[in-house]
PDB file of N, CA and C in Angstrom:
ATOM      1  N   UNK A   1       1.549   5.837   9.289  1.00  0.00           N
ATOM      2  CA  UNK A   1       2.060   7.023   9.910  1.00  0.00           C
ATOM      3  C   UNK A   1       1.082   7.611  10.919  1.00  0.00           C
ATOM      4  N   UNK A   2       0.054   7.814  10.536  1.00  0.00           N
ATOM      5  CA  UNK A   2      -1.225   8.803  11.487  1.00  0.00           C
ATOM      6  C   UNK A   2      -2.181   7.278  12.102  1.00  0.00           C
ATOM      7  N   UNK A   3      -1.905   7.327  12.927  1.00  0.00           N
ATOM      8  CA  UNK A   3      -2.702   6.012  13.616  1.00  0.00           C
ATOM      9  C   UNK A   3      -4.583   6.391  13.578  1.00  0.00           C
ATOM     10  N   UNK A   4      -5.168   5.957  12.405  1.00  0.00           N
ATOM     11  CA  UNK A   4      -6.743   6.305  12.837  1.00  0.00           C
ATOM     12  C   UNK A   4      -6.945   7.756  12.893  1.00  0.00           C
ATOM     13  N   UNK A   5      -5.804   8.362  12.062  1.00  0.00           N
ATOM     14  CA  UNK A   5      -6.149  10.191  12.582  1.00  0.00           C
ATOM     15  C   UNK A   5      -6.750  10.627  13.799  1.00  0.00           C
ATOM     16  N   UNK A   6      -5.909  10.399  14.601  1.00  0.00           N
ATOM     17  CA  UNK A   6      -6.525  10.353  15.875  1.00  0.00           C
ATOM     18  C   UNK A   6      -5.236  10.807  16.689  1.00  0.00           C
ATOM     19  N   UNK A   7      -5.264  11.627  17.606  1.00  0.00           N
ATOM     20  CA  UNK A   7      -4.001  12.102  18.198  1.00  0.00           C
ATOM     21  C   UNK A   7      -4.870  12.608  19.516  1.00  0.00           C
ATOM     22  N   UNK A   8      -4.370  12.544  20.710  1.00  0.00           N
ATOM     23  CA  UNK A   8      -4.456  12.927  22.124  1.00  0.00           C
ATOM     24  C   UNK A   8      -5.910  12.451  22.426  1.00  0.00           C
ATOM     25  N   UNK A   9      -6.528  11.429  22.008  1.00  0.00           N
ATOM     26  CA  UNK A   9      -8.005  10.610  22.380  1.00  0.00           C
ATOM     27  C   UNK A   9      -8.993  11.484  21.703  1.00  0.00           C
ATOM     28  N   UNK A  10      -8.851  11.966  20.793  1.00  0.00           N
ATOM     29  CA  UNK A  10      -9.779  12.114  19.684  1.00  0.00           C
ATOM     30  C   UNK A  10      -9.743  12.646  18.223  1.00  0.00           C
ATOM     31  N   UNK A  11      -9.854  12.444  17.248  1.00  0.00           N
ATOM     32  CA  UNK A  11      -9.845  12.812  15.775  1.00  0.00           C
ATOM     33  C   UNK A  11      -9.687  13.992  15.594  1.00  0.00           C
ATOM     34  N   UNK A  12      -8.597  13.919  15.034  1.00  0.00           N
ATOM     35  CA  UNK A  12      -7.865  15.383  14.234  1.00  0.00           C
ATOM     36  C   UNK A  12      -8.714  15.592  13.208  1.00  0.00           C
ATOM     37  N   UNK A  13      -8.926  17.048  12.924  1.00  0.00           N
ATOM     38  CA  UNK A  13      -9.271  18.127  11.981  1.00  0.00           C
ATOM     39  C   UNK A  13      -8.855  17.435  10.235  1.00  0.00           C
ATOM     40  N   UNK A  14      -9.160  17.729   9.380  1.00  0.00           N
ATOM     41  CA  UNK A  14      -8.120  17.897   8.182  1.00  0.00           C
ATOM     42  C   UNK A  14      -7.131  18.276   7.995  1.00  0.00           C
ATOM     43  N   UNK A  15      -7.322  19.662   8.496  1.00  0.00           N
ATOM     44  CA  UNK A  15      -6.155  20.607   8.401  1.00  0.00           C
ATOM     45  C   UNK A  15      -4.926  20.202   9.158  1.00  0.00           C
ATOM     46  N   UNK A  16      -5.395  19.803  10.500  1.00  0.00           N
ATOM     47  CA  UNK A  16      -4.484  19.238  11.395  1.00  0.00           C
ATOM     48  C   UNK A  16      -3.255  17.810  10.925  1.00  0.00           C
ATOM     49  N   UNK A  17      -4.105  16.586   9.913  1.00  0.00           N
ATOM     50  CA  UNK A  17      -4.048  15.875   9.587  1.00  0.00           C
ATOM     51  C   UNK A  17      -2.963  16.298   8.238  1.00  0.00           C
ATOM     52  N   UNK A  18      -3.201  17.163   7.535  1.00  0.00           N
ATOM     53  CA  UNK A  18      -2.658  17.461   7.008  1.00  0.00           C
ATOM     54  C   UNK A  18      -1.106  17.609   6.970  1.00  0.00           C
ATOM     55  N   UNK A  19      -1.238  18.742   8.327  1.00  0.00           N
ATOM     56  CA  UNK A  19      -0.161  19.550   8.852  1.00  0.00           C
ATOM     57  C   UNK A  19       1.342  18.082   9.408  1.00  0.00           C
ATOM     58  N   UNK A  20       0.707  17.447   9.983  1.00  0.00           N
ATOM     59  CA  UNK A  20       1.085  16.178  11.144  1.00  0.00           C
ATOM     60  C   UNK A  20       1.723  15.476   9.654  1.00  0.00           C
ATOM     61  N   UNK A  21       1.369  15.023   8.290  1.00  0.00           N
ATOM     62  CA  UNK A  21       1.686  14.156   7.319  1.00  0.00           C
ATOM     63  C   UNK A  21       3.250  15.233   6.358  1.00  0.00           C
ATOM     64  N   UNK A  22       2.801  16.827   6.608  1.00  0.00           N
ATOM     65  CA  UNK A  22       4.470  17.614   6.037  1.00  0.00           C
ATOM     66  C   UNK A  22       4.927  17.301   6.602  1.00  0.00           C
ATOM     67  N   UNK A  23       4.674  17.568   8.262  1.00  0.00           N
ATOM     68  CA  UNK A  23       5.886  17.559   9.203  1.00  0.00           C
ATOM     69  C   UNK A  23       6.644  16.123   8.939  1.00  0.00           C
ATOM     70  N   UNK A  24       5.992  14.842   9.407  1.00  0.00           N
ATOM     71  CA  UNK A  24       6.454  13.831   8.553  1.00  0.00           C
ATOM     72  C   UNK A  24       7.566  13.528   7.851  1.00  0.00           C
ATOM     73  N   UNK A  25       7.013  13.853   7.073  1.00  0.00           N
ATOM     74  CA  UNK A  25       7.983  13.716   5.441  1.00  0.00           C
ATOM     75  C   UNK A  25       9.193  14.419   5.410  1.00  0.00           C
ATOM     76  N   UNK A  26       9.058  15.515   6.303  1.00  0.00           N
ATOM     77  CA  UNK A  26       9.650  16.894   6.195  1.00  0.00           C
ATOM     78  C   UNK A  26      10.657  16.400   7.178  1.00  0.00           C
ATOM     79  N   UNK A  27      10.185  15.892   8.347  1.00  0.00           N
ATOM     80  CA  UNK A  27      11.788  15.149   9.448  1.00  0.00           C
ATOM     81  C   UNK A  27      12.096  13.742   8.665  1.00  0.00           C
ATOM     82  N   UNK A  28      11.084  13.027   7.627  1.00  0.00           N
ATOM     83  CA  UNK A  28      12.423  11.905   7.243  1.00  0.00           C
ATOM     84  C   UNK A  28      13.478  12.529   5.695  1.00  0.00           C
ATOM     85  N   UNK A  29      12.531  13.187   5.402  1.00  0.00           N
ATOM     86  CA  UNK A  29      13.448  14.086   4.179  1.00  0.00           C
ATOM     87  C   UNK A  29      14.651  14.714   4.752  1.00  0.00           C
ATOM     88  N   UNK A  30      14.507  15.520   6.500  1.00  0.00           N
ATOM     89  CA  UNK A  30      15.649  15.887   6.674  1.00  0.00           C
ATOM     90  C   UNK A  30      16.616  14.555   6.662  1.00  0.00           C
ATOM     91  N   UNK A  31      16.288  13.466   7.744  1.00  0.00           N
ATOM     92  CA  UNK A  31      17.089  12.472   8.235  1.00  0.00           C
ATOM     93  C   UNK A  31      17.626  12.288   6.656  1.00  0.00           C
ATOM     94  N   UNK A  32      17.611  11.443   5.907  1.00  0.00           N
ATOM     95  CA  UNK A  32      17.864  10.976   4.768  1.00  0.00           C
ATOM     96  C   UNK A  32      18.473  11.963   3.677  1.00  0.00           C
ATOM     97  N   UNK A  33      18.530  13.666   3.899  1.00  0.00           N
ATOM     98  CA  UNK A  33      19.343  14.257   3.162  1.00  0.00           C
ATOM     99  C   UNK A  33      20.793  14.636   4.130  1.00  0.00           C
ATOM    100  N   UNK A  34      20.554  14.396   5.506  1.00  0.00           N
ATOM    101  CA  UNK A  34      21.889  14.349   6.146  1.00  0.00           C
ATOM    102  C   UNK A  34      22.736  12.974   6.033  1.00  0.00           C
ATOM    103  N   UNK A  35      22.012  11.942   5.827  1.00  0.00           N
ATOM    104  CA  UNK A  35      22.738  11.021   6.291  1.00  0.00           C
ATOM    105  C   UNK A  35      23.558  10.307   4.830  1.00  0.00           C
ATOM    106  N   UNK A  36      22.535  10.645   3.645  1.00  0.00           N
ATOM    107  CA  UNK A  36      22.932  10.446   2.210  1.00  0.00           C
ATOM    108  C   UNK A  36      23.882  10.462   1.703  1.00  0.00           C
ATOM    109  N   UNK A  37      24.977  11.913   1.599  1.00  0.00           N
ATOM    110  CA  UNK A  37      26.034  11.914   1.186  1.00  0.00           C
ATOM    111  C   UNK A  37      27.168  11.305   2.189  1.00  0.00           C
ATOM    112  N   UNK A  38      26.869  10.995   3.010  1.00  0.00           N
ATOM    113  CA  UNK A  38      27.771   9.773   4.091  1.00  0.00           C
ATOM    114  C   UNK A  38      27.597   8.102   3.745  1.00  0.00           C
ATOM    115  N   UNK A  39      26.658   7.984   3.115  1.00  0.00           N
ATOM    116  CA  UNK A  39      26.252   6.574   2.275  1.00  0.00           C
ATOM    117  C   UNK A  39      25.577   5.799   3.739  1.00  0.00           C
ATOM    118  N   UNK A  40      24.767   6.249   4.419  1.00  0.00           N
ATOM    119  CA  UNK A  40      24.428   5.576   5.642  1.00  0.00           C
ATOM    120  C   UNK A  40      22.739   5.303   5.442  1.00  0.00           C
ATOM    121  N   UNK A  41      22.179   5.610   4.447  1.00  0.00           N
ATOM    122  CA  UNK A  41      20.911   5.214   3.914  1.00  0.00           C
ATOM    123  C   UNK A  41      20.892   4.185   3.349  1.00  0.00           C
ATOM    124  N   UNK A  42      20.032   3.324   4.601  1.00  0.00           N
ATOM    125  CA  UNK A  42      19.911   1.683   3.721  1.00  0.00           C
ATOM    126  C   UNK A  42      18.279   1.409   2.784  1.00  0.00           C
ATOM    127  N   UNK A  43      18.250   0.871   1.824  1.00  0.00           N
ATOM    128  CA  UNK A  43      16.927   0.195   1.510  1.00  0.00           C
ATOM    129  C   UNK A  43      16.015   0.376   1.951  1.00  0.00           C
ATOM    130  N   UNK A  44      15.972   0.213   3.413  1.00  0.00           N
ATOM    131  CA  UNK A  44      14.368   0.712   4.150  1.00  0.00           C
ATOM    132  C   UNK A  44      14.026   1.252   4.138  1.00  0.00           C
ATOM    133  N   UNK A  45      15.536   2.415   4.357  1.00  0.00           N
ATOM    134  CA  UNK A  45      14.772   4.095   4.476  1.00  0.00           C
ATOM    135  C   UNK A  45      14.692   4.769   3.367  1.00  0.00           C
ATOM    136  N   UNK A  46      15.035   4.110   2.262  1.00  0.00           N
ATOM    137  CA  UNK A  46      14.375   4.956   0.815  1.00  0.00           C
ATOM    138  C   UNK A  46      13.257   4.560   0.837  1.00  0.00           C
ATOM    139  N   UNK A  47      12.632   3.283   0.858  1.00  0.00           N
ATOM    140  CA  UNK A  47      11.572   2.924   1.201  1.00  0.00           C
ATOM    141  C   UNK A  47      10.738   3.618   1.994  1.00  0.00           C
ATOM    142  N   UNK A  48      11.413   3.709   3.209  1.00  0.00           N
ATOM    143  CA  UNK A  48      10.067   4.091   3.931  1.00  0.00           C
ATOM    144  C   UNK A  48       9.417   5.953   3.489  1.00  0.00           C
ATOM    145  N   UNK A  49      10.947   7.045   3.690  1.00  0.00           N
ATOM    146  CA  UNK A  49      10.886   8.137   2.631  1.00  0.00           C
ATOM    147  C   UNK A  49       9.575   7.983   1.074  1.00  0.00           C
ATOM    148  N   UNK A  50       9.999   7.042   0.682  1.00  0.00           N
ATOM    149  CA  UNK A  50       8.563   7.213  -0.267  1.00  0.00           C
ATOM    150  C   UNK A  50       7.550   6.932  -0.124  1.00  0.00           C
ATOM    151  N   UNK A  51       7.010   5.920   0.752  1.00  0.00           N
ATOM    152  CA  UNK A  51       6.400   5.894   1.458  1.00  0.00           C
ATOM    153  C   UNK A  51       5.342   7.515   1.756  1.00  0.00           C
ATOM    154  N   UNK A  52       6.270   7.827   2.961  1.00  0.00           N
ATOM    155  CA  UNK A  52       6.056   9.118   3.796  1.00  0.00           C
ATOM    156  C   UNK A  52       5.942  10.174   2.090  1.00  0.00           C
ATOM    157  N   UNK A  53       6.520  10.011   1.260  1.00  0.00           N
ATOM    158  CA  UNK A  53       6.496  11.206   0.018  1.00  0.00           C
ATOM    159  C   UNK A  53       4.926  10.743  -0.571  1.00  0.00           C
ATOM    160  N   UNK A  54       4.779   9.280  -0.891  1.00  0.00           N
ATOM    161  CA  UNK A  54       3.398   9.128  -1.109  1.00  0.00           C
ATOM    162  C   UNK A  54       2.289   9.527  -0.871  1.00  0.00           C
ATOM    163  N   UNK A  55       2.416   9.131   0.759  1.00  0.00           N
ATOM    164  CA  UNK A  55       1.078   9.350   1.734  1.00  0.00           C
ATOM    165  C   UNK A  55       0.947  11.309   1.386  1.00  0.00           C
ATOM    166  N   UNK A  56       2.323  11.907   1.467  1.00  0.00           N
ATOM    167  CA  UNK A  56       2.218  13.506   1.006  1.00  0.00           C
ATOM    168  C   UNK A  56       0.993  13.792  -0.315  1.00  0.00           C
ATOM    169  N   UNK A  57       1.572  13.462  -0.863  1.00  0.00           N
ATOM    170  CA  UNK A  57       1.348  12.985  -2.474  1.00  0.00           C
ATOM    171  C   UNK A  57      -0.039  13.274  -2.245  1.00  0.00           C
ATOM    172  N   UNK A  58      -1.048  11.880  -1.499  1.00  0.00           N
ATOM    173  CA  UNK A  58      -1.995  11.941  -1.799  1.00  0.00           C
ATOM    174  C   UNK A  58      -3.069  12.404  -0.741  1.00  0.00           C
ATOM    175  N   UNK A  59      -2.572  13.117   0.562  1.00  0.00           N
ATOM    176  CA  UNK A  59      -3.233  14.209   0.785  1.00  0.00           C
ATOM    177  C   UNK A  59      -3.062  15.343   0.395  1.00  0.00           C
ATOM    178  N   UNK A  60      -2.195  15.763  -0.182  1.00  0.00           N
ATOM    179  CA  UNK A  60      -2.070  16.910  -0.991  1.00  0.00           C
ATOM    180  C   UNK A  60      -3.323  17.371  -2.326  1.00  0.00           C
ATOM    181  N   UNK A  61      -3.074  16.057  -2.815  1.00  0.00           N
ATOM    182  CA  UNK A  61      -4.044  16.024  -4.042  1.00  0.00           C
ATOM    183  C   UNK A  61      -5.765  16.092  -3.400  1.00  0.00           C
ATOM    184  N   UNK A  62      -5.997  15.508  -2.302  1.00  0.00           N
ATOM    185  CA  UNK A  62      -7.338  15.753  -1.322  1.00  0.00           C
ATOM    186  C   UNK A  62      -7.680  16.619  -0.976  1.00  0.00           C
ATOM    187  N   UNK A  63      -6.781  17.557  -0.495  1.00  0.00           N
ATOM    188  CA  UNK A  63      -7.097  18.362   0.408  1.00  0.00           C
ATOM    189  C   UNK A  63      -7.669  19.552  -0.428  1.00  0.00           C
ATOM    190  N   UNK A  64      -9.012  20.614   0.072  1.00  0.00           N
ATOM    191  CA  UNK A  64      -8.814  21.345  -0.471  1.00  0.00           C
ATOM    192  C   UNK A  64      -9.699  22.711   1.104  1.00  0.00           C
TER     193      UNK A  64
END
């Protein structure tokens, strides 16, 4: 998801890093709760959703 924490040619903050990994999660959580009850969520994208819920997961638990 975060390439090298690195955004506009140089290394993001924590906080920043942080912020960039909700947002994330937070636009595939939207995609995947609109598209769900239409049955248009394939395999990948539960996949990739946990994924993106993971990577949450475990900067959450880092961060302080």
């Amino acid at each position: 998801m975060i390439d090298g924490d690195r955004r506009i040619g140089r290394p993001m903050c924590r906080s920043a890093k942080f912020a960039v990994v909700l947002r994330e999660a937070q636009w595939e959580l939207d995609r995947v709760a609109f598209r769900l009850p239409r049955g248009e969520v394939s395999r990948a994208e539960r996949h990739r959703l946990a994924d993106a819920l993971i990577e949450l997961a475990d900067v959450l638990r880092d961060y302080e």
